[in-house]
Protein backbone atom coordinates (compact mmCIF):
# COMPACT_ATOMS: atom_id res chain seq x y z
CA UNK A 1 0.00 0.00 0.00
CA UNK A 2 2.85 2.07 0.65
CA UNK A 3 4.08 2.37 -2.85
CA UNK A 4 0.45 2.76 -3.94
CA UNK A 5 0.47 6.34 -2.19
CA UNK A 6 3.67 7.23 -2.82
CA UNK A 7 3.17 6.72 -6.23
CA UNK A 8 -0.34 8.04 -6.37
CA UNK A 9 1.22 11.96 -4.72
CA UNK A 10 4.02 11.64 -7.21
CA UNK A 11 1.81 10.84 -10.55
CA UNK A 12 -0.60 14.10 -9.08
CA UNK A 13 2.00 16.26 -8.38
CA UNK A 14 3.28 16.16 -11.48
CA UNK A 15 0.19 16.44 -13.38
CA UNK A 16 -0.70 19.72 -11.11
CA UNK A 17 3.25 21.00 -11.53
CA UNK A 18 2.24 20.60 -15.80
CA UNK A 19 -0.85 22.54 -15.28
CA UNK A 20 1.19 25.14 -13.52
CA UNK A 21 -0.11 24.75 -10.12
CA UNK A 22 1.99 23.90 -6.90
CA UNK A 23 2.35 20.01 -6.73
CA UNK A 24 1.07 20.31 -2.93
CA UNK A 25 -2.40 20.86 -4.94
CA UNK A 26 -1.84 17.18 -6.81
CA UNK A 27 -0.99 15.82 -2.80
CA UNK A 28 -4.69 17.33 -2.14
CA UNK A 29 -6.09 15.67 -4.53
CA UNK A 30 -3.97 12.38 -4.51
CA UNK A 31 -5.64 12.04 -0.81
CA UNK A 32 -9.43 12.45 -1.76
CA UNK A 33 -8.93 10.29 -4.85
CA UNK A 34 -7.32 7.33 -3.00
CA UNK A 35 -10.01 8.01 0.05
CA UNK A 36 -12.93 7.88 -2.53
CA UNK A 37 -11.44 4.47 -4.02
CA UNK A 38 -10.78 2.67 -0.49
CA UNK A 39 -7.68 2.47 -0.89
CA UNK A 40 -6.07 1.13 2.75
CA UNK A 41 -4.66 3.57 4.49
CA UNK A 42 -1.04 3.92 5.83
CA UNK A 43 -0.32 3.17 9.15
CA UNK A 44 1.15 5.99 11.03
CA UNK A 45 1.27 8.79 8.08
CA UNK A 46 -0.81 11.28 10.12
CA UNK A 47 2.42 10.89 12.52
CA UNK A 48 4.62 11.60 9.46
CA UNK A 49 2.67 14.35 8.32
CA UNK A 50 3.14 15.47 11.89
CA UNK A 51 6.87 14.96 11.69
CA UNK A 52 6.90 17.52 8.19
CA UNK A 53 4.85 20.44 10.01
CA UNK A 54 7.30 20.28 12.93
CA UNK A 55 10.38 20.50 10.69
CA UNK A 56 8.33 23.12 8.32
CA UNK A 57 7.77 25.55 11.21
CA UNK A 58 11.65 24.99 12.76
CA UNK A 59 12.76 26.00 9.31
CA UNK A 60 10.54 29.35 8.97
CA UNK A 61 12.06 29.65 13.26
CA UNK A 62 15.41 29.92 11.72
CA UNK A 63 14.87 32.72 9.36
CA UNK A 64 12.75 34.90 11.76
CA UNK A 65 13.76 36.97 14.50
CA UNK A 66 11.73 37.75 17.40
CA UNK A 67 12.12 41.65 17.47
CA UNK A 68 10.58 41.45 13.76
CA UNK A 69 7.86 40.26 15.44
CA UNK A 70 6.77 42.32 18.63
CA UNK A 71 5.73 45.05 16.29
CA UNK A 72 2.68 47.05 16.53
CA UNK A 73 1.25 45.98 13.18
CA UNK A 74 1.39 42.47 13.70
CA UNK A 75 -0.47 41.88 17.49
CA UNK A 76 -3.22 44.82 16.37
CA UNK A 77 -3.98 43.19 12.48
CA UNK A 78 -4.33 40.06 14.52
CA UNK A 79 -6.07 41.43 18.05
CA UNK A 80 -8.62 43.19 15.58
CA UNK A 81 -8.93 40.24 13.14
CA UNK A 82 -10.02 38.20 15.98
CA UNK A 83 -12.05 41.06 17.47
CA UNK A 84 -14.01 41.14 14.32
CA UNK A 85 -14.85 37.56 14.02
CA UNK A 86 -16.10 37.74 17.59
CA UNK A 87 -18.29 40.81 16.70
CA UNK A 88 -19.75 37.69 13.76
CA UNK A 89 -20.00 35.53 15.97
CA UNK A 90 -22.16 37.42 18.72
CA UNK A 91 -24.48 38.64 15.52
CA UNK A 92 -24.75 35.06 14.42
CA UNK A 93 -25.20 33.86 18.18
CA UNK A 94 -28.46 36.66 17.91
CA UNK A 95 -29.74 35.94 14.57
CA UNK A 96 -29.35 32.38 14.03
CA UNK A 97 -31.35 31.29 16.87
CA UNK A 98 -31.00 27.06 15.45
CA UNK A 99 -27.17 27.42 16.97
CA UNK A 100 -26.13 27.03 20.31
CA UNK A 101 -23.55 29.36 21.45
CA UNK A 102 -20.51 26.58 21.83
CA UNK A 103 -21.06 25.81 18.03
CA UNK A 104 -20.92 29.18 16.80
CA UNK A 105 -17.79 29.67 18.91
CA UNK A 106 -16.67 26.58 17.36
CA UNK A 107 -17.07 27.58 13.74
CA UNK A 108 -16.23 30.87 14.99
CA UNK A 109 -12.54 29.20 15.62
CA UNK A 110 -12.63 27.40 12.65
CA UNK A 111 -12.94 30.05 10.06
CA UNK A 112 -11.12 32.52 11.47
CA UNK A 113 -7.58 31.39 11.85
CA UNK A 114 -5.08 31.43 8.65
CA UNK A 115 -2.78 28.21 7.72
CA UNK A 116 0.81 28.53 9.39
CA UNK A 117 1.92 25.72 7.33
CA UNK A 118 0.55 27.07 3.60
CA UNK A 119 1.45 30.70 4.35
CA UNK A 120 5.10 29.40 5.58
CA UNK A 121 5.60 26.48 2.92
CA UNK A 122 4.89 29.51 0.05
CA UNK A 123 6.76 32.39 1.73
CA UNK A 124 10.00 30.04 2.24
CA UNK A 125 9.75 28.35 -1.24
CA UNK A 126 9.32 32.53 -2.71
CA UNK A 127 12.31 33.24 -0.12
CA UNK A 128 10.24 35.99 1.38
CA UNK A 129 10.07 34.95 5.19
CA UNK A 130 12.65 37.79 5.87
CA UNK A 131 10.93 39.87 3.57
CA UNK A 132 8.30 42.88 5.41
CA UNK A 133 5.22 41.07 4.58
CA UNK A 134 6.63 37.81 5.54
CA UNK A 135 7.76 38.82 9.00
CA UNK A 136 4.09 40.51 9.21
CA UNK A 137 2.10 37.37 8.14
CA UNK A 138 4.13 35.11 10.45
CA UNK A 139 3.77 36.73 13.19
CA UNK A 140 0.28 37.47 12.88
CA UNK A 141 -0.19 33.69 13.01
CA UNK A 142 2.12 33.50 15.75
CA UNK A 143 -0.31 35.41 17.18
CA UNK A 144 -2.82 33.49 16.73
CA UNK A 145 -1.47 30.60 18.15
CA UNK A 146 -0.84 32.18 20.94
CA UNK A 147 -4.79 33.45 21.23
CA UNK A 148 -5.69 29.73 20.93
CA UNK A 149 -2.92 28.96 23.83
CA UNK A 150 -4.89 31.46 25.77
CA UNK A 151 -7.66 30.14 25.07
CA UNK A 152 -7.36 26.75 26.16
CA UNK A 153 -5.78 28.29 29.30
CA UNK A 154 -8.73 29.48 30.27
CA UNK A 155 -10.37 25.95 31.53
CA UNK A 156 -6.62 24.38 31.88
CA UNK A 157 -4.58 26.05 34.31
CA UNK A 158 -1.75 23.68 33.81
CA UNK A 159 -1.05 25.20 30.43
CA UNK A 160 -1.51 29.05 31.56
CA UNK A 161 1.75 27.71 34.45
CA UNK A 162 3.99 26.19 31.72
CA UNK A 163 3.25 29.09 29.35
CA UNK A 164 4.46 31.85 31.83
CA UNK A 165 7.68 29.03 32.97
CA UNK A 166 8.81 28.73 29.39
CA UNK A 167 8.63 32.36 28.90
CA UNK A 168 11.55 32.38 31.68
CA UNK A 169 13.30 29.17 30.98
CA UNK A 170 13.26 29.34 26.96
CA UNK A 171 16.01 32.51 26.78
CA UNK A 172 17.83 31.04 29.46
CA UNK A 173 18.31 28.21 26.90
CA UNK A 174 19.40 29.73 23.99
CA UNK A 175 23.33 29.78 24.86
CA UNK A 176 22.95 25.94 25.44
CA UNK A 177 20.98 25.59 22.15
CA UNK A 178 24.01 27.65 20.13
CA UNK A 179 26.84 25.71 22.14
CA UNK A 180 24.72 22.46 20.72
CA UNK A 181 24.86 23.82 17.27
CA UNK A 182 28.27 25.14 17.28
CA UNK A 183 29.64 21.29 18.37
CA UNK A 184 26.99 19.23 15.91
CA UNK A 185 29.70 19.93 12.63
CA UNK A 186 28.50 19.78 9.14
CA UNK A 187 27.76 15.86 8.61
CA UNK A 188 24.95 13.62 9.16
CA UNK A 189 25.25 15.37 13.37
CA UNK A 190 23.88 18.49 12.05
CA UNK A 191 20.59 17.09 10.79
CA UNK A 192 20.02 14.61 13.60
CA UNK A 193 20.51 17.95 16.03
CA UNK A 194 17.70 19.46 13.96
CA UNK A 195 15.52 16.92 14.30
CA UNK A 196 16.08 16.32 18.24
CA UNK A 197 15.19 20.42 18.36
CA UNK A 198 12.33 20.42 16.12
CA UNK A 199 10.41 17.16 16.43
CA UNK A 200 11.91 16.07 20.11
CA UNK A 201 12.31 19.50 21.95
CA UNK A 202 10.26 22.06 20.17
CA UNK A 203 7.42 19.43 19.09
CA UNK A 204 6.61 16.66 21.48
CA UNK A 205 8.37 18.53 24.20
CA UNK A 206 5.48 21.42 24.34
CA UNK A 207 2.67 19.26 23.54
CA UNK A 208 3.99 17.28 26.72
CA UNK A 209 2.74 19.82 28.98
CA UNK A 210 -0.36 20.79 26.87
CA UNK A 211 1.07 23.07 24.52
CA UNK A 212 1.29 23.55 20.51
CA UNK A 213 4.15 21.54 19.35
CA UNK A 214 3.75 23.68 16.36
CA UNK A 215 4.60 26.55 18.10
CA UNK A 216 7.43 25.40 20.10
CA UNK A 217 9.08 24.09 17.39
CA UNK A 218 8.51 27.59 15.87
CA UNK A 219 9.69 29.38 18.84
CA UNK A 220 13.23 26.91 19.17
CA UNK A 221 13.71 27.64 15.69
CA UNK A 222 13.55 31.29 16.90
CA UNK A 223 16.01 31.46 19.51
CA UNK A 224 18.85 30.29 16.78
CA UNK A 225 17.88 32.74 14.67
CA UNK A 226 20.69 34.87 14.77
CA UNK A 227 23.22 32.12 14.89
CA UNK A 228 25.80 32.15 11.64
CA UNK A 229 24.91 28.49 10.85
CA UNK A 230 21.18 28.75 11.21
CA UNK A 231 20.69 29.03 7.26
CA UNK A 232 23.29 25.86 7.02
CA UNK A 233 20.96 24.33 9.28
CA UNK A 234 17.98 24.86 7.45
CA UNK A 235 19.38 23.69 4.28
CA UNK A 236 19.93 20.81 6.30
CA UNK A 237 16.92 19.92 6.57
CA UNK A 238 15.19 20.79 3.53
CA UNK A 239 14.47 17.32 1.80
CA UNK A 240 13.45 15.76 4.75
CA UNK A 241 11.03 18.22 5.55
CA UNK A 242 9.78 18.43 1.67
CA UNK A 243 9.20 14.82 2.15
CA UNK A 244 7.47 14.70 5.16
CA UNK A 245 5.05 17.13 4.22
CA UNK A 246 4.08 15.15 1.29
CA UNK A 247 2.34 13.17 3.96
CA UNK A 248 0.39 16.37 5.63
CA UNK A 249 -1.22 17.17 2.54
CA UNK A 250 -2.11 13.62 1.71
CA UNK A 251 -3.99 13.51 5.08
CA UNK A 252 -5.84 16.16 4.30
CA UNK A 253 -8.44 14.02 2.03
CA UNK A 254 -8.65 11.14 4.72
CA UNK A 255 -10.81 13.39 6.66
CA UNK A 256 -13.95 11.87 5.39
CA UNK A 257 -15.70 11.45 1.54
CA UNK A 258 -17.27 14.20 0.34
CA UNK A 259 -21.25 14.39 -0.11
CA UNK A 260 -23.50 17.01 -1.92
CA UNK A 261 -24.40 17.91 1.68
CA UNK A 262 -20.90 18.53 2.81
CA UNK A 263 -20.29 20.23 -0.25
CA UNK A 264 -22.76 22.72 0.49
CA UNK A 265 -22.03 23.04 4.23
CA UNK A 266 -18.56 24.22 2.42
CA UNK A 267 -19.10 26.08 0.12
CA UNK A 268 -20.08 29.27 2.33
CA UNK A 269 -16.50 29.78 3.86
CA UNK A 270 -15.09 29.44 0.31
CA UNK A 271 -17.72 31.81 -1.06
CA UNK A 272 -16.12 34.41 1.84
CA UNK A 273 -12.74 33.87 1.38
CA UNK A 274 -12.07 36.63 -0.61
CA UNK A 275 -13.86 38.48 2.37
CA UNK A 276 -11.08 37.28 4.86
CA UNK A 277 -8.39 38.35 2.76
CA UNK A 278 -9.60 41.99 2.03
CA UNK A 279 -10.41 42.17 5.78
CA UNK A 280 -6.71 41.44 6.09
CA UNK A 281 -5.29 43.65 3.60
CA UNK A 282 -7.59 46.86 5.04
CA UNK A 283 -6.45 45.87 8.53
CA UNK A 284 -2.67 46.30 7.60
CA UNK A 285 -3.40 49.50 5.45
CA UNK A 286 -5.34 51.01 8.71
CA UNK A 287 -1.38 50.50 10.17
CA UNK A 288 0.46 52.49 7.43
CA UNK A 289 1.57 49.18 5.15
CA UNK A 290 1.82 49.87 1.69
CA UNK A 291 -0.31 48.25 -0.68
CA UNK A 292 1.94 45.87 -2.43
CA UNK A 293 2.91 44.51 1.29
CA UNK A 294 -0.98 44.35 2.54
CA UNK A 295 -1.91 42.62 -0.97
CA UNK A 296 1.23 40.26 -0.12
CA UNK A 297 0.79 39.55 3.06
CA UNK A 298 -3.51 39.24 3.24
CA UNK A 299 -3.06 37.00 -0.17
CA UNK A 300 -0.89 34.40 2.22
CA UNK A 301 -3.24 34.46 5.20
CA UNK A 302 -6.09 33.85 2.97
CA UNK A 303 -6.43 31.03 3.83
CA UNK A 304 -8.51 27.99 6.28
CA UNK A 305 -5.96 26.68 9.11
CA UNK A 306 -5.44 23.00 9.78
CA UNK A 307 -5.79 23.82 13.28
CA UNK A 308 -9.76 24.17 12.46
CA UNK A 309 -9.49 20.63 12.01
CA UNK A 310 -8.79 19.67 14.99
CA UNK A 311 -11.18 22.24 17.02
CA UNK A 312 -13.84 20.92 15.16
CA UNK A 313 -12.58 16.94 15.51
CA UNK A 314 -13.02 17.99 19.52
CA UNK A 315 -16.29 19.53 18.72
CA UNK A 316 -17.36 16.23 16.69
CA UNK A 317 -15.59 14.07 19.69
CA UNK A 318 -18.09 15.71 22.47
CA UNK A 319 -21.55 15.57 20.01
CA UNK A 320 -21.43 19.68 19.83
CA UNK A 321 -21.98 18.91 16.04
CA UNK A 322 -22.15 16.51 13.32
CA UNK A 323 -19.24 14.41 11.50
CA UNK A 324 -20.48 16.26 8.25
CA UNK A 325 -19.04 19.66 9.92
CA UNK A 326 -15.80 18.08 10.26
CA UNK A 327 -15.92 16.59 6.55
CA UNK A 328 -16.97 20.13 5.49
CA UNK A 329 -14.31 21.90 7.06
CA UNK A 330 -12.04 19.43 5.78
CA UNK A 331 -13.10 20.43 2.25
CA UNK A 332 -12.67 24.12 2.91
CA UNK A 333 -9.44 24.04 3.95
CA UNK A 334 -8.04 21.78 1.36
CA UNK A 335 -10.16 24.12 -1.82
CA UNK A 336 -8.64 27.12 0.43
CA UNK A 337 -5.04 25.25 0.21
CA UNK A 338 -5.96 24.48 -3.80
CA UNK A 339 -7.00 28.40 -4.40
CA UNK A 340 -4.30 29.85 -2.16
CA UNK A 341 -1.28 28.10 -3.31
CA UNK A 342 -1.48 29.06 -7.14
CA UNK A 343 -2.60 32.69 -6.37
CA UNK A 344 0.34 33.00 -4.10
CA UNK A 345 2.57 31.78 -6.76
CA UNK A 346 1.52 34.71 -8.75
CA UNK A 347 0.81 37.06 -6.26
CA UNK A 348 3.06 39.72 -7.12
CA UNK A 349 1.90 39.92 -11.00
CA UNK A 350 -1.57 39.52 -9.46
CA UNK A 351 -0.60 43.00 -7.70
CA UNK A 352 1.45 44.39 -10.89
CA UNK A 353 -2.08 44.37 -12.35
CA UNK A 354 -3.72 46.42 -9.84
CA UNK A 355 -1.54 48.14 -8.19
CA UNK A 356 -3.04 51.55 -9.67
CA UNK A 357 -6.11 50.21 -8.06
CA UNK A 358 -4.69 49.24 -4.71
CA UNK A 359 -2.66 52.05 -3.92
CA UNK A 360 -6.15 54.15 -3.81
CA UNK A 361 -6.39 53.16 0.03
CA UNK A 362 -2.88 53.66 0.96
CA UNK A 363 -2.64 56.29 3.74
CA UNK A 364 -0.53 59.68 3.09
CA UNK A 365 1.68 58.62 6.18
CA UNK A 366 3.48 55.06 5.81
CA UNK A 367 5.26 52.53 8.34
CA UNK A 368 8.34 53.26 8.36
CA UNK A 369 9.76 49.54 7.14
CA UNK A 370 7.41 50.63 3.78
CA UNK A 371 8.78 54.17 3.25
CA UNK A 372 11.08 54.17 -0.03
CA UNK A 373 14.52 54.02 0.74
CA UNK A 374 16.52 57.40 -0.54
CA UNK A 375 20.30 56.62 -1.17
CA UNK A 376 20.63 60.28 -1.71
CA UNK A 377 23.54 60.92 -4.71
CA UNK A 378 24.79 57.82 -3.74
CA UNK A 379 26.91 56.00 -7.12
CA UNK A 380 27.60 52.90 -5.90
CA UNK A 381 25.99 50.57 -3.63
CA UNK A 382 27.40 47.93 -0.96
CA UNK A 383 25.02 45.26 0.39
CA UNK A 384 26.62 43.46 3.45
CA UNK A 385 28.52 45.87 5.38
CA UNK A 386 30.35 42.78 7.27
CA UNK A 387 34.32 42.38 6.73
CA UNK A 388 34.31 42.11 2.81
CA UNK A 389 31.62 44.48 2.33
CA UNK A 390 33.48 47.09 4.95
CA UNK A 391 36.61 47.07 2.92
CA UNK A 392 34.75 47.52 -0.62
CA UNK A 393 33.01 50.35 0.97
CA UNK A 394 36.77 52.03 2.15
CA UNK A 395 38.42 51.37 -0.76
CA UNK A 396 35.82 52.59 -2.85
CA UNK A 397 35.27 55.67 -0.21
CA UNK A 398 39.29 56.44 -1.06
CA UNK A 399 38.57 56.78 -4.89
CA UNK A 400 36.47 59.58 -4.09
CA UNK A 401 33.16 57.68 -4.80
CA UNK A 402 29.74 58.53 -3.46
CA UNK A 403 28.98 54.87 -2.09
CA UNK A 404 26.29 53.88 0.49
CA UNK A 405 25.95 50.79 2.55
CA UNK A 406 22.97 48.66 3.28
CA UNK A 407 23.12 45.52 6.20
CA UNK A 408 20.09 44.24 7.98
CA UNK A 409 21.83 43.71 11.19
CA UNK A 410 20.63 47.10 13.51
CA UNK A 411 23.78 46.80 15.30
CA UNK A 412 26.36 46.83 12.28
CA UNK A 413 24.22 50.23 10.92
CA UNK A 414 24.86 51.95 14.32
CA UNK A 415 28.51 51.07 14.51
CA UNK A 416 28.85 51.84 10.97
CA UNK A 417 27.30 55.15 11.41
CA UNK A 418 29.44 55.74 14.83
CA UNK A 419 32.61 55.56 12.73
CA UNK A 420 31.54 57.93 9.98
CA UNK A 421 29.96 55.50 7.33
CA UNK A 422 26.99 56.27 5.55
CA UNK A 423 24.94 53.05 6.06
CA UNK A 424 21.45 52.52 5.79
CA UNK A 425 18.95 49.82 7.38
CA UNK A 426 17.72 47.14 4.75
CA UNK A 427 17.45 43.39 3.87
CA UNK A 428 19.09 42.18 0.57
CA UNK A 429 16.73 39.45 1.16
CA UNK A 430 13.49 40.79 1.10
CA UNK A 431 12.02 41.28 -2.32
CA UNK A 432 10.11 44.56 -1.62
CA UNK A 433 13.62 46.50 -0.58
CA UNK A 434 14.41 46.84 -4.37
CA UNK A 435 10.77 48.42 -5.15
CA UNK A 436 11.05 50.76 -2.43
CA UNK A 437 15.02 51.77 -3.29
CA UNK A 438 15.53 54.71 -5.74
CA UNK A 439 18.79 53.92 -7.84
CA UNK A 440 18.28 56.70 -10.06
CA UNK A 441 21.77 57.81 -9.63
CA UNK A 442 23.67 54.55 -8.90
CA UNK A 443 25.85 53.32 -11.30
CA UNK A 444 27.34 49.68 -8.95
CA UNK A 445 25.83 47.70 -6.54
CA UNK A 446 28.29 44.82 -5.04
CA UNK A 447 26.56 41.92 -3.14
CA UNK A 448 29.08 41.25 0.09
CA UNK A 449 26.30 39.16 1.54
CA UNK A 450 27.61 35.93 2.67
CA UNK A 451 24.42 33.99 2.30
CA UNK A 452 24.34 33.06 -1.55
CA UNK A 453 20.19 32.83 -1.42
CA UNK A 454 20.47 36.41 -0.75
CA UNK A 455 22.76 36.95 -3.22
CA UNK A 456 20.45 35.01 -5.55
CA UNK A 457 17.21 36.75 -4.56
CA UNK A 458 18.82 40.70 -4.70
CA UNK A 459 20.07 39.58 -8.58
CA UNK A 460 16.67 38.21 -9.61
CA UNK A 461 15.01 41.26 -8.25
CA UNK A 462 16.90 43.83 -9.84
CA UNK A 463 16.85 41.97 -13.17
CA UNK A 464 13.53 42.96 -12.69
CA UNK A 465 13.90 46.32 -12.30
C-alpha cells in the first residue's frame, strides 16, 4: 500500500506542476482520490505528516527573528482580526437562533484562523520569510497561536503555568541551544541535532505539557535565529522536511468522503474567502503598510488553518456537532489550500495588475519599514557591510566615490554610522527593498552578503527592475 500512495502523490504532483499549479495541490487531490477508491490507508502517516509540520515551522524559526515580530502591526492586524470575528460571531449567536452558542464559537474558531503551514511552505519556497510582509504574516499567526494557547488556558490552568515558565526558561536556553549547534559539525550530526530540536524539543516537548508543538518548534527555531549556521541548518533539513510534508497534505483528504451535503455546508466559507483576505489587507493599510505589502501579506493568510481541524474533531468528539461539519471543514481548507497556493505563486503579477487600483487606500503617512529608501547621490551601492563588504566600501570611499551601505543587522548600521559611514537599514533578502530603493543615480551595486540565497534573490530582483 505504501508504494500505492507514494506513487499516487508523485503521478498528481506532477500532473498539477504541468498545469502550472503547486504540486502540494496534486498531494490534495492524490488524498481524496485514494479516500474515494478505499484504498487502505497507511499506518502511522498522520504521525509523518506530523513529523513535516514540525520541521516546516523549525525552518521558517530559523529565518525569523523575534524583534521582527513584537511590532505594533502584527499583534493589532491580529487582536482586531479576531475582534471582528467575535463581533460575527455574537451577531450570528443573535440571529441564528438554530445554533447554540458553543457551536458558533466553534465555527467561529474554525474560520477565522489562517494556515501557518501554507502561508510558511509559500513564503519560504518565494524566499520571502525575511521579507516585510513575511515577518508581518508570520507573526500574525504566531499570534494566533498564541490566542488559541490562551484560550485553552482558560479551563486548563496547567497550560496558563507552563506558558508563563517557558517564557523564563526558553532565553535562558538559547546559549545551550548555540553551544549544541556550534559542536553538531557539518555531517549527518547536524541534521540529527535538527531533528532532536524540532520534532523532540520544540514538538513533542510542548505538547507534553499541553502546549502547541507547532509553536514550540517555531519558537526553538527562533532562539537560533541569529546564529551564523542557522541558514546551514535549514538547508539541512530541507528534503526531509519536503518529504514529510508530502504526507500532511495527503492527510488532508482522509478526513472523510465528500457528499452534496458537505459540499454545500462548504461552500459558504469558500464563497467568503475573498472576504477574509480583504479584511486582512484593510487591517494592515489602517497601520500604514503599503499596498503591495498588505496585498502580499492578506493573499498568504487567505487562507482555512489546519488547526480548524482539529477544534472541530473535539467539537465532533463531544456531540457539539455533526461528522459532516468536520468533513466540510475538511473540504474548505483543502479548496482554500488548492486556491491559495497558485494565487500565491503569482501574487506579485496579481498586484502588478492592480496596483493603480490598490494604492487608492494607501494612507498619506506610511510605516516606516514601507517608506522608499533614498540613497541620496549615492553612485555605488554595498550590500553586506560585514568584513568584505566594509573594505569595498573604504576602498571605494578612497577613490572619491559617493557609495552607500545597506546591512540588515541594527547593530552593524549603528557602529557603521558611529565611525563615519553612511549606512542605511535594509534586507538584501526581502524582495520589496528593491521596489522601495531609488537607484536613479547609482551606477554599482556589489553583493558582500555571505548567504548566496540572498545573493540570488537581490540579482533576480533587480533583473527585474
Amino acid at each position: 500500500m505504501l508504494a500505492v500512495w507514494i506513487a499516487a502523490a508523485f503521478a498528481l504532483g506532477l500532473l498539477a506542476r504541468q498545469l502550472g499549479l503547486p504540486p502540494l495541490v496534486g498531494f490534495l487531490g492524490a488524498g481524496f482520490l485514494l479516500n474515494a477508491a478505499g484504498v487502505e490507508r497507511i499506518p502511522g502517516l498522520s504521525d509523518v505528516a506530523h513529523l513535516g509540520v514540525l520541521l516546516l515551522l523549525f525552518s521558517v524559526g530559523l529565518k525569523l527573528r523575534i524583534q521582527h515580530l513584537v511590532r505594533t502591526e502584527v499583534w493589532g492586524v491580529a487582536l482586531l482580526q479576531f475582534a471582528i470575528s467575535a463581533g460575527v460571531v455574537l451577531l450570528a449567536w443573535r440571529a441564528g437562533g438554530g445554533l447554540s452558542l458553543p457551536v458558533i464559537l466553534v465555527l467561529a474558531g474554525t474560520l477565522s484562523f489562517s494556515s501557518t503551514v501554507l502561508a510558511a511552505k509559500i513564503l519560504e519556497e518565494r524566499r520571502e520569510i525575511r521579507g516585510f510582509h513575511g515577518r508581518v504574516a508570520i507573526g500574525i499567526l504566531i499570534v494566533q497561536d498564541m490566542i488559541a494557547i490562551a484560550i485553552l488556558g482558560v479551563n486548563d490552568s496547567r497550560v496558563l503555568t507552563w506558558t508563563a515558565a517557558l517564557a523564563l526558561l526558553l532565553p535562558v536556553a538559547q546559549p545551550l541551544l548555540r553551544k549544541l549547534l556550534d559542536m553538531a559539525g557539518h555531517g549527518e550530526l547536524l541534521v540529527l541535532l535538527g531533528g532532536v530540536l524540532a520534532i523532540g524539543l520544540g514538538g513533542y516537548g510542548f505538547e507534553a505539557i499541553g502546549l502547541s508543538g507547532e509553536l514550540g518548534a517555531l519558537l526553538i527555531g527562533m532562539l537560533l535565529s541569529n546564529h551564523p549556521r542557522a541558514v546551514e541548518l535549514s538547508n539541512s533539513l530541507w528534503s526531509l522536511k519536503e518529504l514529510f510534508l508530502v504526507g500532511f497534505f495527503l492527510s488532508i483528504g482522509l478526513t472523510g468522503l465528500p457528499t452534496l451535503h458537505t459540499l454545500g455546508l462548504a461552500a459558504l466559507p469558500i464563497a467568503i474567502l475573498p472576504l477574509k483576505m480583504l479584511l486582512y489587507f484593510f487591517l494592515l493599510l489602517a497601520f500604514g503598510l503599503s499596498a503591495r505589502t498588505g496585498f502580499l501579506a492578506g493573499l498568504s493568510l487567505a487562507t482555512y488553518s489546519e488547526f480548524g481541524l482539529i477544534v472541530m474533531a473535539g467539537a465532533v468528539e463531544r456531540e457539539l456537532v455533526p461528522v459532516e461539519w468536520l468533513v466540510a471543514t475538511a473540504i474548505a481548507v483543502a479548496v482554500s489550500f488548492a486556491i491559495g497556493a497558485p494565487l500565491n505563486r503569482y501574487a506579485h503579477d496579481i498586484y502588478a495588475a492592480l496596483e493603480r487600483f490598490l494604492r487608492f487606500f494607501e494612507r498619506d503617512s506610511r510605516h516606516p519599514d514601507d517608506e522608499p529608501v533614498s540613497l541620496g547621490s549615492a553612485e555605488i551601492v554595498v550590500v553586506g557591510m560585514g568584513r568584505v563588504g566594509t573594505g569595498a566600501y573604504n576602498h571605494t570611499k578612497e577613490f572619491g566615490k559617493k557609495v552607500v551601505g545597506l546591512d540588515s543587522d541594527m547593530a552593524k548600521v549603528q557602529r557603521h554610522l558611529h565611525e563615519g559611514r553612511r549606512v542605511v537599514y535594509a534586507d538584501a533578502e526581502d524582495p520589496l527593498l528593491w521596489h522601495r530603493l531609488h537607484l536613479d543615480k547609482v551606477k554599482v551595486i556589489m553583493l558582500a552578503v555571505p548567504d548566496l540565497e540572498a545573493k540570488v534573490v537581490a540579482s533576480e530582483q533587480l533583473r527585474r527592475r
